[in-house]
C-alpha atoms as a PDB file:
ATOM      1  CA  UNK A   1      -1.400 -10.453   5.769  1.00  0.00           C
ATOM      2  CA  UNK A   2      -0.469  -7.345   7.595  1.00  0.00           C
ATOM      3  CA  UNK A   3       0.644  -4.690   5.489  1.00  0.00           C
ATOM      4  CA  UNK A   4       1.531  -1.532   7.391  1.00  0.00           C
ATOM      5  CA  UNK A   5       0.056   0.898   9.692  1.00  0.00           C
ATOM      6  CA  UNK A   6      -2.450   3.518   9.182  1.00  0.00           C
ATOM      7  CA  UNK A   7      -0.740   6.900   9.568  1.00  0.00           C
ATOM      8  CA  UNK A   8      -3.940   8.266  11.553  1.00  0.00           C
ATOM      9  CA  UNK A   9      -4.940   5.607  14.091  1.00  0.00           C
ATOM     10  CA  UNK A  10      -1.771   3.521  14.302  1.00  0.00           C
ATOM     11  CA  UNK A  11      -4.179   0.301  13.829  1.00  0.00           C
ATOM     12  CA  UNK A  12      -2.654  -2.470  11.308  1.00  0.00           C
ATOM     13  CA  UNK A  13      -4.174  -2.631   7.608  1.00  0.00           C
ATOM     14  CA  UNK A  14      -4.372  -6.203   6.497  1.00  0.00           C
ATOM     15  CA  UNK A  15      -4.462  -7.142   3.030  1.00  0.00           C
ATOM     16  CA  UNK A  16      -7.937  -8.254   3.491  1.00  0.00           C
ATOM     17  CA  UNK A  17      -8.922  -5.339   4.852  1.00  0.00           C
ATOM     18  CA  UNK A  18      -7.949  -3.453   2.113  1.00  0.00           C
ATOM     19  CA  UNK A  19      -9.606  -5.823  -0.607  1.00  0.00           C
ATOM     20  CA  UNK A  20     -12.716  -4.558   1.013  1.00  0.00           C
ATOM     21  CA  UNK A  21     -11.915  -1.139   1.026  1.00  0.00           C
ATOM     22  CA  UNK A  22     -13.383   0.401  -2.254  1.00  0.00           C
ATOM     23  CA  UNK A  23     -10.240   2.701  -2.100  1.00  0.00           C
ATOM     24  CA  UNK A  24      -8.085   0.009  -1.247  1.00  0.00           C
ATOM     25  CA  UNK A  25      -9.755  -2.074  -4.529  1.00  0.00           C
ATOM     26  CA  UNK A  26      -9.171   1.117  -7.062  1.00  0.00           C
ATOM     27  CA  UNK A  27      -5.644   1.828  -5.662  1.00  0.00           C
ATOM     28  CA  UNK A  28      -4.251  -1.980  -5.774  1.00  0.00           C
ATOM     29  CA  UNK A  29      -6.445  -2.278  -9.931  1.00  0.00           C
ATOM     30  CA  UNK A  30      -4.138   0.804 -10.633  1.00  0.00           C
ATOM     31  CA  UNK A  31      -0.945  -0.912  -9.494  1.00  0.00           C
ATOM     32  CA  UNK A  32      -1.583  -3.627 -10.943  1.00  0.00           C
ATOM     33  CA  UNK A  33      -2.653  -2.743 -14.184  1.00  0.00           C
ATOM     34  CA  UNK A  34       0.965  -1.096 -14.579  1.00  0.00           C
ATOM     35  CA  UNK A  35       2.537  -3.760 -15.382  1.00  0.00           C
ATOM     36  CA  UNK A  36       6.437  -5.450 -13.765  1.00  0.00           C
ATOM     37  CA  UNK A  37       8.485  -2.726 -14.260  1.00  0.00           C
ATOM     38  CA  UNK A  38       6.254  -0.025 -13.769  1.00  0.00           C
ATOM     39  CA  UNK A  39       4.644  -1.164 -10.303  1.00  0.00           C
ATOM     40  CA  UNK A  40       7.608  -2.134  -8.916  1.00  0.00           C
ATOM     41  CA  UNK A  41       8.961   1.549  -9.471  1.00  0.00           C
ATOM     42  CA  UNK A  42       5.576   3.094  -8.208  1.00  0.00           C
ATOM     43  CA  UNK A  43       5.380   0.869  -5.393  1.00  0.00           C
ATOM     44  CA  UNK A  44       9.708   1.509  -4.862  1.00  0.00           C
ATOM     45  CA  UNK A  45       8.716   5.041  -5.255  1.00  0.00           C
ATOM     46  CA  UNK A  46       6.164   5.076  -2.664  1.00  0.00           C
ATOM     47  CA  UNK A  47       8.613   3.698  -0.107  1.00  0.00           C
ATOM     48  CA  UNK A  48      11.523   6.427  -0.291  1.00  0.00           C
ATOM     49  CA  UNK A  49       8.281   8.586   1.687  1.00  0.00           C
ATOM     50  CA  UNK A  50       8.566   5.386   4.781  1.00  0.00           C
ATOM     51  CA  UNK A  51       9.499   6.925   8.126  1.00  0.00           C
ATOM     52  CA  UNK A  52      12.252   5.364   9.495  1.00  0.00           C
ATOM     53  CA  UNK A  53      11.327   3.874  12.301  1.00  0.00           C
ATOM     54  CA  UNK A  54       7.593   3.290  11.602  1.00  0.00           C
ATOM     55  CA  UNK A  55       5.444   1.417   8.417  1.00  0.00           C
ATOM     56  CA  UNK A  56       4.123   3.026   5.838  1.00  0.00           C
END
């Protein structure tokens, strides 16, 4: 599942990818362990910083 697009290289990050990423692990535990409310505003948050006419 393609996420977005790394900032640097411009190549795709995959959900997958991520999952294997030890960074990628921590930061989606940390979302998740939030809770509802709480990761959808994080994640919400996160977004207003989404150039326009790129992914994040």
């Amino acid at each position: 599942m393609k996420l977005c697009r790394c900032p640097i290289c411009h190549s795709d990050i995959h959900l997958d990818a991520l999952l294997e990423d030890d960074a990628g692990r921590e930061m989606l535990g940390l979302i998740s362990n939030l809770g509802g409310r709480n990761a959808r505003a994080l994640v919400s948050y996160i977004a207003l910083f989404r150039p326009e006419k790129s992914v994040l």
